[in-house]
N, C-alpha and C. Protein backbone atom coordinates (compact mmCIF):
# COMPACT_ATOMS: atom_id res chain seq x y z
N UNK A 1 0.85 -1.17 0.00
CA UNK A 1 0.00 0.00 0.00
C UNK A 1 0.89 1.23 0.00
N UNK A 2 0.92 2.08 -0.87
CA UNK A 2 1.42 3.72 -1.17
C UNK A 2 1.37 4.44 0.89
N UNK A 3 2.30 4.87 0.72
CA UNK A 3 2.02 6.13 1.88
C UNK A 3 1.49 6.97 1.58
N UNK A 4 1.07 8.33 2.37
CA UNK A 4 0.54 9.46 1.97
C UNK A 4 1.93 10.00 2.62
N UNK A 5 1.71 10.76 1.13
CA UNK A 5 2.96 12.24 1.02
C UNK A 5 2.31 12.93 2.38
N UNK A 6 3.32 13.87 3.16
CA UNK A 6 2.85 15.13 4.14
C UNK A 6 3.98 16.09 3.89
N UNK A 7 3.94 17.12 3.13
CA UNK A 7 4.85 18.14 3.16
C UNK A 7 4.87 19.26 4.55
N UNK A 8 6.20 19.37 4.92
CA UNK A 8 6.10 20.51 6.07
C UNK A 8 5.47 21.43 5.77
N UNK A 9 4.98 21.79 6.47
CA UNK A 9 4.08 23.40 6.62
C UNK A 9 4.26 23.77 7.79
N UNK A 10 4.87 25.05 8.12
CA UNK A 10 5.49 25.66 9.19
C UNK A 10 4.67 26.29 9.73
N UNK A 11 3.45 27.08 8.87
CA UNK A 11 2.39 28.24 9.90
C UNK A 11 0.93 27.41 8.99
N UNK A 12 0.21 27.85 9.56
CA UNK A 12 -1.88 26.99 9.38
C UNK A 12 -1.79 28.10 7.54
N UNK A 13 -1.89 27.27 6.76
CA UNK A 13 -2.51 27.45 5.38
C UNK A 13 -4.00 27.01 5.17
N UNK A 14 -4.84 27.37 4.31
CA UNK A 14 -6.10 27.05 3.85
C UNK A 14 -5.42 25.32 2.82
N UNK A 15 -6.40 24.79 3.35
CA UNK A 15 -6.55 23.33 2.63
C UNK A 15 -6.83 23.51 1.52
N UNK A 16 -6.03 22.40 0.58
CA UNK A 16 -6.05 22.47 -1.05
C UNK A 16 -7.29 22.70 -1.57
N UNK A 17 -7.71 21.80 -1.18
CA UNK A 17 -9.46 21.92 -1.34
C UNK A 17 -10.47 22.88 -1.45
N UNK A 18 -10.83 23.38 -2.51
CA UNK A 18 -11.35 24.52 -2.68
C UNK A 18 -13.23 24.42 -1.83
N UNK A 19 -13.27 23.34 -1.81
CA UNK A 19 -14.58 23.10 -0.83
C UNK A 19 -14.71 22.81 0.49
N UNK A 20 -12.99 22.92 1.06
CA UNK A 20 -12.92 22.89 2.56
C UNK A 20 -12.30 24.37 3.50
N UNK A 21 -11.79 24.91 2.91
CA UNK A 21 -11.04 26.16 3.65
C UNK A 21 -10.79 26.16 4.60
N UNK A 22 -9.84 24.95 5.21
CA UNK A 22 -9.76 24.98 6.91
C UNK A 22 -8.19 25.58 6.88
N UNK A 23 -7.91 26.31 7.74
CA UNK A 23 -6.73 26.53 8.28
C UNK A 23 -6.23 25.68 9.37
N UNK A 24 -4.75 25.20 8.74
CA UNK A 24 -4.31 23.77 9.42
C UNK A 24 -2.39 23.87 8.73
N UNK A 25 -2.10 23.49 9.37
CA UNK A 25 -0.32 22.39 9.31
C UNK A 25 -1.04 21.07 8.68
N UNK A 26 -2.15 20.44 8.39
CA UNK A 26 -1.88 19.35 8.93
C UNK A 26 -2.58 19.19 7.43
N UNK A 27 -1.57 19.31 6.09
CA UNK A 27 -1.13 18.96 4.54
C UNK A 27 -1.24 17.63 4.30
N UNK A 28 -1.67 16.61 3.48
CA UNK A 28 -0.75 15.65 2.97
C UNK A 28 -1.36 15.60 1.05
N UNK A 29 -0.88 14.83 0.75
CA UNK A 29 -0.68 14.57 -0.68
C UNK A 29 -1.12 13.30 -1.21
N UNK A 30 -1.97 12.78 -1.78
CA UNK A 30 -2.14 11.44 -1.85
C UNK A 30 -1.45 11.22 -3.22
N UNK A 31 -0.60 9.78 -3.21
CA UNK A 31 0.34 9.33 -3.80
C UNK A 31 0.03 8.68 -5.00
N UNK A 32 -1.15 8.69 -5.04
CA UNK A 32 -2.07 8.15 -6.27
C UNK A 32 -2.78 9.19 -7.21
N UNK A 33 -3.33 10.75 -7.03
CA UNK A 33 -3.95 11.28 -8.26
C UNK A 33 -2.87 12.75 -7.25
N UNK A 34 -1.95 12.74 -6.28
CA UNK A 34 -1.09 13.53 -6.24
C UNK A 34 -2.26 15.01 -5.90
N UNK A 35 -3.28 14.56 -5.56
CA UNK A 35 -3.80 16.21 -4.67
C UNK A 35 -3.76 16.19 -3.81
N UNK A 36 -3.95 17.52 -2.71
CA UNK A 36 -3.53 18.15 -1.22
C UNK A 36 -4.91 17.87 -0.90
N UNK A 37 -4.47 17.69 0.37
CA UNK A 37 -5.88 17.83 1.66
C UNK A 37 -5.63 17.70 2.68
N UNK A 38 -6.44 18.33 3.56
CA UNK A 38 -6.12 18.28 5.06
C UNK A 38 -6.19 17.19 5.95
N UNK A 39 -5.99 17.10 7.30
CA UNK A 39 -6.55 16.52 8.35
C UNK A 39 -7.73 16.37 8.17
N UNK A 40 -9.21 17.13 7.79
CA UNK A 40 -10.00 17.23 8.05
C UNK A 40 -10.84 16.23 6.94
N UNK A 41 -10.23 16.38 5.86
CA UNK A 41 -11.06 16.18 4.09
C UNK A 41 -10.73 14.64 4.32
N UNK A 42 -9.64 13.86 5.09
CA UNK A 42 -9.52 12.46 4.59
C UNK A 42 -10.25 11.29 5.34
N UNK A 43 -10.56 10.61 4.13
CA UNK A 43 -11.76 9.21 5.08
C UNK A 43 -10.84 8.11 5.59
N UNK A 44 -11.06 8.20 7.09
CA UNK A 44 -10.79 7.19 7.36
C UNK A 44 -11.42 5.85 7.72
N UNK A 45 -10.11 4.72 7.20
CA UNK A 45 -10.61 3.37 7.08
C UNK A 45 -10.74 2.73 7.97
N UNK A 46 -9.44 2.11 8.35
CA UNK A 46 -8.81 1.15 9.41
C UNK A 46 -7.63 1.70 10.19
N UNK A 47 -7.74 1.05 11.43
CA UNK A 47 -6.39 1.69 12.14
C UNK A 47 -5.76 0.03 12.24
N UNK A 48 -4.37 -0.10 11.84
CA UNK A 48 -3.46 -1.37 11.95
C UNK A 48 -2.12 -0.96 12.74
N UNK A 49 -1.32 -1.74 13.10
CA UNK A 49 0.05 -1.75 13.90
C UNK A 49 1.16 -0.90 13.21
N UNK A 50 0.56 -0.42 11.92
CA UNK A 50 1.48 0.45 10.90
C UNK A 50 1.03 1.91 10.77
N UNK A 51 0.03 2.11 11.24
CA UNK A 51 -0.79 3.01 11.36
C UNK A 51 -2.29 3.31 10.47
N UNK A 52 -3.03 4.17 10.04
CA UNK A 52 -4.26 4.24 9.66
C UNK A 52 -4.35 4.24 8.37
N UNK A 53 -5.28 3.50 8.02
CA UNK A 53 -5.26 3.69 6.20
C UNK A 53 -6.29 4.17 5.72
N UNK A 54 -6.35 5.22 4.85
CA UNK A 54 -7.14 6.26 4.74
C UNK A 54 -7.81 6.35 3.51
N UNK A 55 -8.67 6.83 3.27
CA UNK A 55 -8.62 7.15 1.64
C UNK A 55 -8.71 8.60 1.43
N UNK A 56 -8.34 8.45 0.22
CA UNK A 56 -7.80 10.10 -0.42
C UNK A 56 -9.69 10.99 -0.94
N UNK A 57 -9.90 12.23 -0.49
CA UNK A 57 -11.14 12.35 -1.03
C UNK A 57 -11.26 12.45 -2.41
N UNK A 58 -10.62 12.93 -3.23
CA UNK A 58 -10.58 13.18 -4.43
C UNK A 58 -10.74 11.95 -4.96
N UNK A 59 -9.75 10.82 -5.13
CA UNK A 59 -9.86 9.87 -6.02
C UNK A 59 -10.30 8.33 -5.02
N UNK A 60 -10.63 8.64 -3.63
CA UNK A 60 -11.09 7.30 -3.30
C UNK A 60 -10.13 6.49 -3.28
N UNK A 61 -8.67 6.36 -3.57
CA UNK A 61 -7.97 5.24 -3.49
C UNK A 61 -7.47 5.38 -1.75
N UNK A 62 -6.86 4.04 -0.94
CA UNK A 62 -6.48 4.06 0.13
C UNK A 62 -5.27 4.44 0.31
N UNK A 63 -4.42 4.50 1.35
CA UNK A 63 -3.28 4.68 1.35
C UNK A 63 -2.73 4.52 2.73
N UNK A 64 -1.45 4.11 3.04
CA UNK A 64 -1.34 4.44 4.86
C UNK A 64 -0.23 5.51 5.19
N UNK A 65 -1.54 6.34 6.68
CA UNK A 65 -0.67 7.66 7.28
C UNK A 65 -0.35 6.61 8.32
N UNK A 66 1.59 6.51 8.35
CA UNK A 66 1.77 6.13 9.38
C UNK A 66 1.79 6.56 10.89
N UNK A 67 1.73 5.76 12.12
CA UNK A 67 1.25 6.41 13.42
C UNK A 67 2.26 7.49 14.04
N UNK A 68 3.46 7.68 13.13
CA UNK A 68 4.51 8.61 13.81
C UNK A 68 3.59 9.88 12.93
N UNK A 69 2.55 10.01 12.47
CA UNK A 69 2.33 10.83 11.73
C UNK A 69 0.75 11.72 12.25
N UNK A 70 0.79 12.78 12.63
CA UNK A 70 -0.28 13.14 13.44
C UNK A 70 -0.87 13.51 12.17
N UNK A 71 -2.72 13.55 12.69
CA UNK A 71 -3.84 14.23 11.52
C UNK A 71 -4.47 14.74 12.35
């Protein structure tokens, strides 16, 4: 299973997502159609010993945020 990209973000930006506008650090990238979204926009699946596997909103595919990885 792909990881999800998380690029640093140093101060709260508006989420990629033009239908969410949250101000947040908390970026990632899904590794499959490569768009931004927040903490807030991603569905989560399952939580496993590797950490949570999520799906991306845009394209629905899964992916895992590992648990060293806050959302």
């Amino acid at each position: 299973m792909k990881q999800v990209v998380v690029p640093i973000v140093a101060e709260a930006t508006e989420c990629p997502r033009s239908d969410c506008g949250t101000k947040t650090t908390d970026h990632f990238i899904c590794p499959h159609c490569n768009k931004g979204f927040c903490g807030n926009c991603f569905i989560a699946v399952t939580e496993n010993e590797q950490g949570n596997e999520i799906k991306c909103p845009e394209c629905k595919e899964k992916m895992l945020l590992p648990t060293n990885i806050k959302a």
